[in-house]
Protein backbone atom coordinates (compact mmCIF):
# COMPACT_ATOMS: atom_id res chain seq x y z
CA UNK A 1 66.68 110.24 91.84
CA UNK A 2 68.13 112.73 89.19
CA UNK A 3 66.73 112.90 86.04
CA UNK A 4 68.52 114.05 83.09
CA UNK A 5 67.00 114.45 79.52
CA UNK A 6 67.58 115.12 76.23
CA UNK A 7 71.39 113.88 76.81
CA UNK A 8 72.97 112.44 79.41
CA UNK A 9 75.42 114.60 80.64
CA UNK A 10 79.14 115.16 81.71
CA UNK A 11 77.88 114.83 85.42
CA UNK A 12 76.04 111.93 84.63
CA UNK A 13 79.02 110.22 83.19
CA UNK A 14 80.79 110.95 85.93
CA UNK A 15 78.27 109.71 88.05
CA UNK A 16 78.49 106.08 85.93
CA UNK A 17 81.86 106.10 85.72
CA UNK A 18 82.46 106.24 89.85
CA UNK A 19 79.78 103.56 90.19
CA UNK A 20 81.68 100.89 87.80
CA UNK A 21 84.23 101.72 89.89
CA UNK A 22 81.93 101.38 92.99
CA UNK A 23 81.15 98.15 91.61
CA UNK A 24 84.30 97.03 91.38
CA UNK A 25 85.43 97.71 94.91
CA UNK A 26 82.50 96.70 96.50
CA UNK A 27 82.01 99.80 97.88
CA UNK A 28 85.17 100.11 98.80
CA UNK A 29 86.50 103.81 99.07
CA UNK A 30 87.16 105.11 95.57
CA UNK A 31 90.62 106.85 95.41
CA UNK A 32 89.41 110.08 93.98
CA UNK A 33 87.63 113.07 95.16
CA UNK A 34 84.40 112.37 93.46
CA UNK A 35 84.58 108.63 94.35
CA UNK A 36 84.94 109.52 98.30
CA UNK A 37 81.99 111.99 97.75
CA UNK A 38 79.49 109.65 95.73
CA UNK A 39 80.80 106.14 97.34
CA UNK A 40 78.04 106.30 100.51
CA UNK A 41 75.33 107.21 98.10
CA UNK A 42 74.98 105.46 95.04
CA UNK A 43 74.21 102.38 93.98
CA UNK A 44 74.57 100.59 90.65
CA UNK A 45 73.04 102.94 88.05
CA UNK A 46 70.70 101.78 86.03
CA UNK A 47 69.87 103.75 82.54
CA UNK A 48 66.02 103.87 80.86
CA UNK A 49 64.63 105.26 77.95
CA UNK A 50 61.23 106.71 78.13
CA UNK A 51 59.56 108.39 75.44
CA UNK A 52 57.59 111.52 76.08
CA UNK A 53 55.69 113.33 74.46
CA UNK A 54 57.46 116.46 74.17
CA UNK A 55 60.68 115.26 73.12
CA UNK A 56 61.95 112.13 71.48
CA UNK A 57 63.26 110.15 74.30
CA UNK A 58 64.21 111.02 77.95
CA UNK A 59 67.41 109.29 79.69
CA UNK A 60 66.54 108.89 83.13
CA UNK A 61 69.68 108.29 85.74
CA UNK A 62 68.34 107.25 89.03
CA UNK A 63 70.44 107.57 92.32
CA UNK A 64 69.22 104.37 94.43
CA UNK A 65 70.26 105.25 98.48
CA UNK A 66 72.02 101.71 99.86
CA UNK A 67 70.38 100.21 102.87
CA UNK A 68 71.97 101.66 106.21
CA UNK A 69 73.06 97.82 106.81
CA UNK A 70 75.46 97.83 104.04
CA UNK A 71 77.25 100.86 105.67
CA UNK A 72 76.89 99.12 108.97
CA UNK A 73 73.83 100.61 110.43
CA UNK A 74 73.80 104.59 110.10
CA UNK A 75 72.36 105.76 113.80
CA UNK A 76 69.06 107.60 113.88
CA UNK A 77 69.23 108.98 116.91
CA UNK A 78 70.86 112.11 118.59
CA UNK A 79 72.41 113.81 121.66
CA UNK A 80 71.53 117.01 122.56
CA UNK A 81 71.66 117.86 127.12
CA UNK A 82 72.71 114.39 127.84
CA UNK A 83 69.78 112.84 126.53
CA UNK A 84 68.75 110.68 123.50
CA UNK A 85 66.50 111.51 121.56
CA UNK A 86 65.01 110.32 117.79
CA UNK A 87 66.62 112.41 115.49
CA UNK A 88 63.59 113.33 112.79
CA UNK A 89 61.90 114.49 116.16
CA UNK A 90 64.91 116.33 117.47
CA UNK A 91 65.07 117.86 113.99
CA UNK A 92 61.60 118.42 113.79
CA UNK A 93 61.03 120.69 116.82
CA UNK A 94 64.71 122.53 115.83
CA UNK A 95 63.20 123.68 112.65
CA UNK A 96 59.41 124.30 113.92
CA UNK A 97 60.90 126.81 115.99
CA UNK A 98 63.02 128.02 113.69
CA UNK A 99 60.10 128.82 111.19
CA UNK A 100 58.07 129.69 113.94
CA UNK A 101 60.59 132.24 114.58
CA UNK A 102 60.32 133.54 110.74
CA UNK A 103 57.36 134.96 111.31
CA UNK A 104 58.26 137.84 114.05
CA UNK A 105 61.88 139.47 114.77
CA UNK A 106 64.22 137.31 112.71
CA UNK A 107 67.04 139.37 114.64
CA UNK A 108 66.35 138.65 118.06
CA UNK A 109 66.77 135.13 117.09
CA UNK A 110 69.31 133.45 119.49
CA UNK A 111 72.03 130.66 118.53
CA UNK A 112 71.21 127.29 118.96
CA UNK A 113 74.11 125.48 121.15
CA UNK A 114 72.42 121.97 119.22
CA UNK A 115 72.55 123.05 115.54
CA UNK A 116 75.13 126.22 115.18
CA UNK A 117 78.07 125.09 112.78
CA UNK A 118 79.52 128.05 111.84
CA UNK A 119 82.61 129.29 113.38
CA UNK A 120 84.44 131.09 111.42
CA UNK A 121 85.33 134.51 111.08
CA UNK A 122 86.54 135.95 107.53
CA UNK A 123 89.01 138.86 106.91
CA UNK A 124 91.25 139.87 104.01
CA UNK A 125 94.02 142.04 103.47
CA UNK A 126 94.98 144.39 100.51
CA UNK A 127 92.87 142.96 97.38
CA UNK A 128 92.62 144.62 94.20
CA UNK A 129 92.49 143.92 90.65
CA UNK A 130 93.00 145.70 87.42
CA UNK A 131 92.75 144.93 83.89
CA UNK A 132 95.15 145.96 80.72
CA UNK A 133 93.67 147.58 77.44
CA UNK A 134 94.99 146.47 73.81
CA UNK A 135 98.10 149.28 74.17
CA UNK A 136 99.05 147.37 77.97
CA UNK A 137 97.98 150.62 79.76
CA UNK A 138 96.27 149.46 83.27
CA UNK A 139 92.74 150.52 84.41
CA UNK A 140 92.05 149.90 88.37
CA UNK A 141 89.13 147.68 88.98
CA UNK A 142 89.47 147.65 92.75
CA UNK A 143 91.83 149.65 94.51
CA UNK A 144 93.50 147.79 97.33
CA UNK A 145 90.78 146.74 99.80
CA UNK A 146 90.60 145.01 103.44
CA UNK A 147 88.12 144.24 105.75
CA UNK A 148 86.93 142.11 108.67
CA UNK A 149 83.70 140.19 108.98
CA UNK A 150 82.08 138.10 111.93
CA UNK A 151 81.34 135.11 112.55
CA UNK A 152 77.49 134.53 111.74
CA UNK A 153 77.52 137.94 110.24
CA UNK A 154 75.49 139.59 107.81
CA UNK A 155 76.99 141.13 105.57
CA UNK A 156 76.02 143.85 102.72
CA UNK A 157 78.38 144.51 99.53
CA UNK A 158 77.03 148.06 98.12
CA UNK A 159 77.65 150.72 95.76
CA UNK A 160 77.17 152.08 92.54
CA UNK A 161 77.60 149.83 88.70
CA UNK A 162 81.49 149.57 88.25
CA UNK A 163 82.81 149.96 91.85
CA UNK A 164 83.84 146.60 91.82
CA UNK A 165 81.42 144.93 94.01
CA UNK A 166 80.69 141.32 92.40
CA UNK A 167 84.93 141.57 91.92
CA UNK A 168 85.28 141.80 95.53
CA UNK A 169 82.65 138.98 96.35
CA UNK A 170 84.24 136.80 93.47
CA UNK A 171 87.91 137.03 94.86
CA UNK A 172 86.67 136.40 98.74
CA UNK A 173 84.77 132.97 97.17
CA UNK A 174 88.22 132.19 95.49
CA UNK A 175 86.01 132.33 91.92
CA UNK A 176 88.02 134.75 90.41
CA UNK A 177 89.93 133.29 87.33
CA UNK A 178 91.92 136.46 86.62
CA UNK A 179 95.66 137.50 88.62
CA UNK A 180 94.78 139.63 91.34
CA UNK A 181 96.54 141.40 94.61
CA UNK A 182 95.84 140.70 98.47
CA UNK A 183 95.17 137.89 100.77
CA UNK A 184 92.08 136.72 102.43
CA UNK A 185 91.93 134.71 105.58
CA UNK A 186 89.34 131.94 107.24
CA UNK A 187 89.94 132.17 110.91
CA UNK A 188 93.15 133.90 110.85
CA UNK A 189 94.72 131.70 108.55
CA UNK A 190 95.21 132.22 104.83
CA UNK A 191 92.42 129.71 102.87
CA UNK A 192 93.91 126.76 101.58
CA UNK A 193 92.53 123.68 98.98
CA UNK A 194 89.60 122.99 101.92
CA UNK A 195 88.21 126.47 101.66
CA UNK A 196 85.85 125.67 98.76
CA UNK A 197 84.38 122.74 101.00
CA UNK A 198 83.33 125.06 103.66
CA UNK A 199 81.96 128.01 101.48
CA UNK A 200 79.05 128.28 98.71
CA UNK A 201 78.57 130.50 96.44
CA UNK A 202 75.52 131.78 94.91
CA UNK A 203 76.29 133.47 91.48
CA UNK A 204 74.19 135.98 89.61
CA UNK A 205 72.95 133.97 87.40
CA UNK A 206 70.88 130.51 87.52
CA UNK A 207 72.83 127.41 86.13
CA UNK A 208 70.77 124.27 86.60
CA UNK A 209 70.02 121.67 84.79
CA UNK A 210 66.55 121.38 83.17
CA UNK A 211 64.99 118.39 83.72
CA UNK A 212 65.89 118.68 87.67
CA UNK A 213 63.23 119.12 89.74
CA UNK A 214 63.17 121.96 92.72
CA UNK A 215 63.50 119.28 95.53
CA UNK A 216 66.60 117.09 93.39
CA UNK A 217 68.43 120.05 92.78
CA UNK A 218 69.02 121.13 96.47
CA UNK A 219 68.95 117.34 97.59
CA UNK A 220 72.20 117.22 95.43
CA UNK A 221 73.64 119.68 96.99
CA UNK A 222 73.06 118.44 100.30
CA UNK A 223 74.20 114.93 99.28
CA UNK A 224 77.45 116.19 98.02
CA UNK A 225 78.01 117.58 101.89
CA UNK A 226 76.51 115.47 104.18
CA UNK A 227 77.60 111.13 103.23
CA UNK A 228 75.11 108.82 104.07
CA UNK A 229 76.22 107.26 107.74
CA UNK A 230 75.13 111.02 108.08
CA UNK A 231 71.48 110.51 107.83
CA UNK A 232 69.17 108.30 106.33
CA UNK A 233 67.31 108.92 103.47
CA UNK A 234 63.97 109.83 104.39
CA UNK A 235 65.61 112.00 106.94
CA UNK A 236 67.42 113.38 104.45
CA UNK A 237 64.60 113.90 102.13
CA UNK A 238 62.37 115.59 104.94
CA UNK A 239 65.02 118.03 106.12
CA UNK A 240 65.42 119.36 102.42
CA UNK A 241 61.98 119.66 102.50
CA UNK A 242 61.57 121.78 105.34
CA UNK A 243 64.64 123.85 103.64
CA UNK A 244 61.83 124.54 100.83
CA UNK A 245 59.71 125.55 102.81
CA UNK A 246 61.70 128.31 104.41
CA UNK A 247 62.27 129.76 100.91
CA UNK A 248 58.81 129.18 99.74
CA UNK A 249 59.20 126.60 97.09
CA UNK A 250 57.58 123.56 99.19
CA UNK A 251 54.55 123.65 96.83
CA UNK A 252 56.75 123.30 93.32
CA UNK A 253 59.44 120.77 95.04
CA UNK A 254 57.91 118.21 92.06
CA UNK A 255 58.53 121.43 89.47
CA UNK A 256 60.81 121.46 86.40
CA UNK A 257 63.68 123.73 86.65
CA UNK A 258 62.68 124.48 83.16
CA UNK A 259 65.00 127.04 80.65
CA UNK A 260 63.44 128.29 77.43
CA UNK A 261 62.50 125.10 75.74
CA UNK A 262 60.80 123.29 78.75
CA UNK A 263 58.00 124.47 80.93
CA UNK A 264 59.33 125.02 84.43
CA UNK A 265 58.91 127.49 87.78
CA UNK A 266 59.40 131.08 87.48
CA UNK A 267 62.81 133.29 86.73
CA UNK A 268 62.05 134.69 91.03
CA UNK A 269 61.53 130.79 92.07
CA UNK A 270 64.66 129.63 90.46
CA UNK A 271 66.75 132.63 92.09
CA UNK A 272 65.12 131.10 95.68
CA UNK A 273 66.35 127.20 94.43
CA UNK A 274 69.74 128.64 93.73
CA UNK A 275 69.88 130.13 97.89
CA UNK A 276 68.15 127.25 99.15
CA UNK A 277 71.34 125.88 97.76
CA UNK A 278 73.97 127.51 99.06
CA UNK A 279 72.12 127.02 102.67
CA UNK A 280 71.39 123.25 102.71
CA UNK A 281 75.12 122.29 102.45
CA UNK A 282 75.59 123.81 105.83
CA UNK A 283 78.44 126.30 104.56
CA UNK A 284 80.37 128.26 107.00
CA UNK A 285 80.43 131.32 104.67
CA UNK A 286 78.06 131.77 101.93
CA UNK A 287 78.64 134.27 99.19
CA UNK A 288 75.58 135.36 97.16
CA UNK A 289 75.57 138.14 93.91
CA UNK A 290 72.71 139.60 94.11
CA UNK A 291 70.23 136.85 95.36
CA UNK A 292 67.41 139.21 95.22
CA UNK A 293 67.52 140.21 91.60
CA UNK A 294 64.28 139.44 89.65
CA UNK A 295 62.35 139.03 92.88
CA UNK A 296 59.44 141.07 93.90
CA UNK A 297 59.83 143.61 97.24
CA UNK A 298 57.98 140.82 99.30
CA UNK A 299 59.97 137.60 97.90
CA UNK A 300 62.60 139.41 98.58
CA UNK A 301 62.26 140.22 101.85
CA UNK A 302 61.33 137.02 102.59
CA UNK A 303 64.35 135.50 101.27
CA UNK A 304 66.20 137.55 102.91
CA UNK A 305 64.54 136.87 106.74
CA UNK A 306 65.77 133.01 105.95
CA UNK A 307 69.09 134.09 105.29
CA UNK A 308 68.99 136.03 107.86
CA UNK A 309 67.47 133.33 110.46
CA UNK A 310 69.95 130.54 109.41
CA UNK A 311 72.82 133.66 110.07
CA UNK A 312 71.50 134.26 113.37
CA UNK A 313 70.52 130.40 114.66
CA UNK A 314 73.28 128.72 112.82
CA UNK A 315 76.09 131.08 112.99
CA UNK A 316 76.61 130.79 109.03
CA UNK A 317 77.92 133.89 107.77
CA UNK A 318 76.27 135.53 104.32
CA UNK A 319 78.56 138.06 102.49
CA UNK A 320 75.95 139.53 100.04
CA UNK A 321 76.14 141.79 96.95
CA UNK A 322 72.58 143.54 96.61
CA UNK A 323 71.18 146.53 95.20
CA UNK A 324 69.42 149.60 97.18
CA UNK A 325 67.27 147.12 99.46
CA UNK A 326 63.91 148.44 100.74
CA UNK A 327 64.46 149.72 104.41
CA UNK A 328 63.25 146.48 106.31
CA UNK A 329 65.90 144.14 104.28
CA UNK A 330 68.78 146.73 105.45
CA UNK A 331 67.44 146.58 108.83
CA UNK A 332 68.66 142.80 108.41
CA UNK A 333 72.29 143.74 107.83
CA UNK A 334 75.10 143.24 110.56
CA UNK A 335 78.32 145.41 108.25
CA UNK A 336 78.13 147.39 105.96
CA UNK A 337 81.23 147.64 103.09
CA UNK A 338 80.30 150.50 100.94
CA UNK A 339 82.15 151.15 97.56
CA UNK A 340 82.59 153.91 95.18
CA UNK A 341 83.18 153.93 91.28
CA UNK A 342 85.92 154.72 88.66
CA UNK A 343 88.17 153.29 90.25
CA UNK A 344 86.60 151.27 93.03
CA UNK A 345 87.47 152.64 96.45
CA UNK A 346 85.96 151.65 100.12
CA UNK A 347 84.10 155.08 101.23
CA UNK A 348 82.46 152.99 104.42
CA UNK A 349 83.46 149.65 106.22
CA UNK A 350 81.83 148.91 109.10
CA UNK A 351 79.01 148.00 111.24
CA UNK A 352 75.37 149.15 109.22
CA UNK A 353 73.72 150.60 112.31
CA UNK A 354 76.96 153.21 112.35
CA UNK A 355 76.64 153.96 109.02
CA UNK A 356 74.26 157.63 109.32
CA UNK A 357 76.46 158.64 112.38
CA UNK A 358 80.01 158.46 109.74
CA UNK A 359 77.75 160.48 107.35
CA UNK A 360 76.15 162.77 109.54
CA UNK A 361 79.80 163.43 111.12
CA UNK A 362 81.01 164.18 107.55
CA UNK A 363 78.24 166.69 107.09
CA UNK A 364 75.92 164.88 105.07
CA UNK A 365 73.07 163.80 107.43
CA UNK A 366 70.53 160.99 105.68
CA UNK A 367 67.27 162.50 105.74
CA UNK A 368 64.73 161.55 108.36
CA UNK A 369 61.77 160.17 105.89
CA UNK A 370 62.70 157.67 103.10
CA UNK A 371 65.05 154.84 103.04
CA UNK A 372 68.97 155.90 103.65
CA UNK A 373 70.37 153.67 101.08
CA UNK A 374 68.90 155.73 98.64
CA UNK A 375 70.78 158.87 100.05
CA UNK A 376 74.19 156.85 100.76
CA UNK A 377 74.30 155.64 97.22
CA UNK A 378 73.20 159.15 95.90
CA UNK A 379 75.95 160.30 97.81
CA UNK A 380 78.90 158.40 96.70
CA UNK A 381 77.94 157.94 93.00
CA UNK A 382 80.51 159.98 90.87
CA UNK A 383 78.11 161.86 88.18
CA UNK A 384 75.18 162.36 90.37
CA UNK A 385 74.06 165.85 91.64
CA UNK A 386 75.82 166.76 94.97
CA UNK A 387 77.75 163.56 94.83
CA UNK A 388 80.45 163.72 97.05
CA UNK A 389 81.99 160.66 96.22
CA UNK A 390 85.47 161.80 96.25
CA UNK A 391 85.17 163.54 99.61
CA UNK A 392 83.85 160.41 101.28
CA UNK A 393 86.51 158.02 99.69
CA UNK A 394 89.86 160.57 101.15
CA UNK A 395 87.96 160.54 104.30
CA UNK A 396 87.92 156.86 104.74
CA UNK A 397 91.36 156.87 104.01
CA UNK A 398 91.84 159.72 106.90
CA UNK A 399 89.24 158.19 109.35
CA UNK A 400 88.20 154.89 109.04
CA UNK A 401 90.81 153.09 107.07
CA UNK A 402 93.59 152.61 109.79
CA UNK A 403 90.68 150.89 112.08
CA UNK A 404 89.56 148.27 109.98
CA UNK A 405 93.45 147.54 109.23
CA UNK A 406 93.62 147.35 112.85
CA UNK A 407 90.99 145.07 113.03
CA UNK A 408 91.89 142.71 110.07
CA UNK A 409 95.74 142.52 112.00
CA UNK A 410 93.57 141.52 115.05
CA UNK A 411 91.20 138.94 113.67
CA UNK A 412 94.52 137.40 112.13
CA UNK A 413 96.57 137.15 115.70
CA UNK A 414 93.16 135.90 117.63
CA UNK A 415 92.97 132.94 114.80
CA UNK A 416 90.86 129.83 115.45
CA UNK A 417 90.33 126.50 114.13
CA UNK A 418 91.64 125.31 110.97
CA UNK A 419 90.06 123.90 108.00
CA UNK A 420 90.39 120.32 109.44
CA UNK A 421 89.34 121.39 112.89
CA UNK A 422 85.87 123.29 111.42
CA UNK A 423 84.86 119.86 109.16
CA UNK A 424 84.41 117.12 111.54
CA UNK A 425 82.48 119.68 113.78
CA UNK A 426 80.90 120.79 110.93
């Protein structure tokens, strides 16, 4: 269930609106976007008041989950090599190895022909933005950028404050609200109304409701996904559960979400809630600013060997803003797009293990003790002492921008499946 207190909100309206509507059908299919996603889940709602002690009153809306015999009898088991097997046990040994696997070389992990969903590559073409001052002059945000990115990549968005960075990651999510230039593709073909349903995005900052608990707030996000012929219930519960447990928050799944006014987990526990997420909708592409703000070197390391782990074993690609990671968490990285301020250029786009060779070539070796990132950001920061920002950004143009144009044109003409294709696989 899903509690909301203090008011009932615009969700929850929602949420009764679509079930007198539910009601009226019989379950019928609802002829609206929310209807189709809600009809397999939710029963008739049923509002209480409960007084507590810390506020007035609490309105609780609770999400009952239909027997599987009034959708016909939703299957619980599996096929995986010809054989059929239960699928919490099937599931079960999946993700034991899959945690088992956390704990050594998350990128030696192999994909899993059983699980993997993602397949799909992402490149884009030309984007830029720019903004107009009070007297209509124009200031370049981003200077026309492209790129080309993998499928079940990981993939680093870096540079200095004001080279654009969280623009870039905002117009590839399709988030940004402002005009802007260029094109971006999802397998070779230019994102249409379905791309939101096979992306997330995790934004910089933590929007949940209060009176959620950890485990309701990513088992909403998995219901909205997956409908319930899907799975059953407890299934469902237990394998958002073991999602917890990858990001550490199995021991507050029962915790408030919590803001100012009510007790609740921590500011580095609600940035791991927000990624658990974006990863339990089973996304082809997720998009995440800054997930490792506010977290200590170790949570954040450890976040970032899930990501990494669901990249590698589910082919989901994770196109990540983040600032001058430790040395082990850039040792997680697959590409590297490296940006430069006033305006925002590309000085570097390509893979991360190629990334000291293009310096070293240009002169400007990375030292041999210390973490590199350091010294590439140094390096392209305009202000800094012995920046060379400028010199790096007219040598990607010279060297290294004609190749990843190359490879954007050839990402395009190789295609793949569309939208449509991707979901029922998916």
């Amino acid at each position: 269930h899903c509690i909301f207190a203090g008011e009932v909100s615009t969700l929850a309206r929602l949420v009764l609106r679509t079930t007198h509507e539910l009601e009226a059908h019989a379950y019928s299919p609802v002829p609206s976007l929310l209807g189709s996603l809600l009809a397999p889940c939710v029963l008739p709602v049923q509002p209480s008041c409960e007084h507590d002690s810390r506020h007035k009153m609490e309105v609780s809306v609770r999400w009952c989950i239909p027997p599987k015999s009034a959708f016909g009898g939703a299957s619980t088991e599996v096929s995986a090599g010809g054989k059929v097997l239960d699928q919490k046990a099937f599931l079960s040994g999946k993700l034991w190895d899959l945690k088992h696997m956390l704990e050594g070389d998350v990128l030696s992990i192999p994909r899993d022909p059983d699980l993997a969903h993602g397949q799909s590559s992402l490149c884009f073409r030309d984007l830029a933005f720019s903004t107009k001052n009070r007297e209509g002059l124009e200031t370049a945000i981003l200077t026309p950028t492209s790129g080309a990115y993998e499928t079940g990549s990981m993939v680093a968005l870096m540079g200095p404050s004001g080279c654009g960075k969280t623009t870039l990651l905002d117009m590839l999510a399709g988030k940004k609200t402002k005009p802007y230039t260029g094109q971006v593709f999802l397998n070779g073909q230019p994102r249409n109304r379905l791309y939101p349903r096979m992306t997330s995005y995790v934004p910089q900052q933590d929007v949940m409701p209060k009176y959620w608990t950890v485990v309701e707030a990513v088992e909403f996000n998995h219901r909205l996904r997956f409908q319930a012929e899907d799975m059953s219930s407890e299934l469902r519960r237990w394998y958002v559960e073991e999602i917890l447990s990858f990001f550490g928050l199995l021991s507050v799944k029962d915790s408030y979400i919590g803001d100012d006014t009510v007790r609740g987990i921590s500011g580095g526990q609600k940035r791991r809630v927000t990624l658990a997420r974006g990863c339990v909708a089973g996304s082809q592409i997720v998009f995440a600013d800054e997930p490792t703000s506010g977290l200590s070197a170790t949570d954040a390391e450890m976040c970032m060997r899930a990501m990494t782990a669901v990249s590698r074993k589910l082919g989901t690609t994770f196109v990540v803003v983040i600032h001058q990671p430790r040395i082990e968490i850039a040792a997680m990285f697959d590409h590297l797009t490296l940006l430069t301020s006033h305006p925002g250029r590309v000085v570097y786009n390509g893979p991360f293990s190629e990334v000291a060779a293009y310096f070293t070539a240009a002169s400007w070796p990375p030292p041999t003790v210390g973490n590199p990132v350091d010294f590439y950001l140094d390096t392209i920061t305009p202000g800094v002492r012995r920046s060379a920002s400028e010199a790096f950004a007219e040598r990607y143009v010279t060297m290294k921008k004609e190749s990843v144009e190359a490879a954007v044109n050839a990402m395009i003409a190789a295609g793949g499946k569309s939208a449509p294709e991707v979901l029922p696989d998916h």
